[in-house]
Protein backbone atom coordinates (compact mmCIF):
# COMPACT_ATOMS: atom_id res chain seq x y z
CA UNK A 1 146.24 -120.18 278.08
CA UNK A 2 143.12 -118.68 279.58
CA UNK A 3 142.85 -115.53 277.08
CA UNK A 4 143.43 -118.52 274.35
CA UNK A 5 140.66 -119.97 275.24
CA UNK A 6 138.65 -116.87 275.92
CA UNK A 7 139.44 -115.94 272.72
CA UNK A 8 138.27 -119.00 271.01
CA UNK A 9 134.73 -118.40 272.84
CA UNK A 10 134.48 -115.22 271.22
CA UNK A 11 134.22 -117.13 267.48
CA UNK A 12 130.82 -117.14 266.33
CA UNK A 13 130.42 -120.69 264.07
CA UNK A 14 128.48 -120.86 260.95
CA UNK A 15 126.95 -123.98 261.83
CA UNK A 16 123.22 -121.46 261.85
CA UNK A 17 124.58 -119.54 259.54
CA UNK A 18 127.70 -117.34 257.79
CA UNK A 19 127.48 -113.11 257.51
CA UNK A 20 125.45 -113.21 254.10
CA UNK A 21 122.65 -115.39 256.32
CA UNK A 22 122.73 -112.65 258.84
CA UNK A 23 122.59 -109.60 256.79
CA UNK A 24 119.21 -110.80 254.92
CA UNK A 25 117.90 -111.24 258.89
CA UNK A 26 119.00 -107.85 259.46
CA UNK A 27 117.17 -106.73 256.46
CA UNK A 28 113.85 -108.03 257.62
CA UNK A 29 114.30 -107.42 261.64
CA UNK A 30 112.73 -104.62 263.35
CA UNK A 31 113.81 -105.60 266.71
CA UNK A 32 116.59 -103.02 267.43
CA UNK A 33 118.06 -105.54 270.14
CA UNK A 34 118.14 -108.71 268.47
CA UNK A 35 119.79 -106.51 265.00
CA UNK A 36 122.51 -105.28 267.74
CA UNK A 37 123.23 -108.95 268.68
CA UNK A 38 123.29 -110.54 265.34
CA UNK A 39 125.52 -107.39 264.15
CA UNK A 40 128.09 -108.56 266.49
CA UNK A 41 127.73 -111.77 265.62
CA UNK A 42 127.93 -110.79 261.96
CA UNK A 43 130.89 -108.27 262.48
CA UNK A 44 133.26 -111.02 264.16
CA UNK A 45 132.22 -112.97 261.21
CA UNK A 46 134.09 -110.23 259.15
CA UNK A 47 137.06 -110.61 260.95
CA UNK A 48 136.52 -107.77 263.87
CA UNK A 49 138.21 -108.15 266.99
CA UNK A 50 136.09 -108.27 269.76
CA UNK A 51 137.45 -104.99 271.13
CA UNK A 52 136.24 -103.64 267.75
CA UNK A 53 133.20 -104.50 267.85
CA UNK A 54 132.40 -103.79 271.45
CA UNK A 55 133.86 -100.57 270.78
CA UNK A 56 131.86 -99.70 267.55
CA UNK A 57 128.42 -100.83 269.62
CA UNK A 58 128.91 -100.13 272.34
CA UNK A 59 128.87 -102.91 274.61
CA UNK A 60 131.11 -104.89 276.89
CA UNK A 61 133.12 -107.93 276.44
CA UNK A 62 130.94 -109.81 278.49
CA UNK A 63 127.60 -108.96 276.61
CA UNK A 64 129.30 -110.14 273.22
CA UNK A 65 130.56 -113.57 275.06
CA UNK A 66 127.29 -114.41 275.87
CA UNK A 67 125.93 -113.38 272.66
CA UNK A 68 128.52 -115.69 270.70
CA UNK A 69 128.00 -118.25 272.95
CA UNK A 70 124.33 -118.14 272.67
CA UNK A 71 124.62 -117.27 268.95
CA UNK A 72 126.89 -120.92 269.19
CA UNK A 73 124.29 -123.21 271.09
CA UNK A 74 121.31 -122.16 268.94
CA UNK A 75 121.90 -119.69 266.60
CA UNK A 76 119.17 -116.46 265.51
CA UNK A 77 116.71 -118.76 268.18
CA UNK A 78 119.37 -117.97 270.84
CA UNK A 79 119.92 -114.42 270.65
């Protein structure tokens, strides 16, 4: 039950926006850290696991929960 709902913490809504949203952002965002965090958000978008995505940049589960949840509460604004 508790990896359920981990898991379910770990899914980025579209409520701020879907993958095609965040790709123009990433387009126009010279931050390096804030295009790392809405890539992850974007990539479980896509269908990634999480462990793909933490492996492919780097980062631990925990950074990419808070990033989703963030990413969840108030979208780019959050991140």
């Amino acid at each position: 039950m508790y990896i359920e709902c981990m898991n379910r913490s770990l899914e980025p809504s579209i409520s701020f926006g879907d993958a095609t949203f965040i790709a123009d952002i990433l387009e126009r965002t010279k931050d390096v850290k804030h295009a790392r965090r809405l890539t992850a958000i974007r990539f479980r978008m896509l269908g990634y696991s999480s462990n793909e995505v933490c492996r492919l940049l780097r980062i631990t589960h925990e950074s990419l929960r808070k990033w989703v949840n963030a990413w969840n509460k108030s979208g780019e604004a959050g991140l």
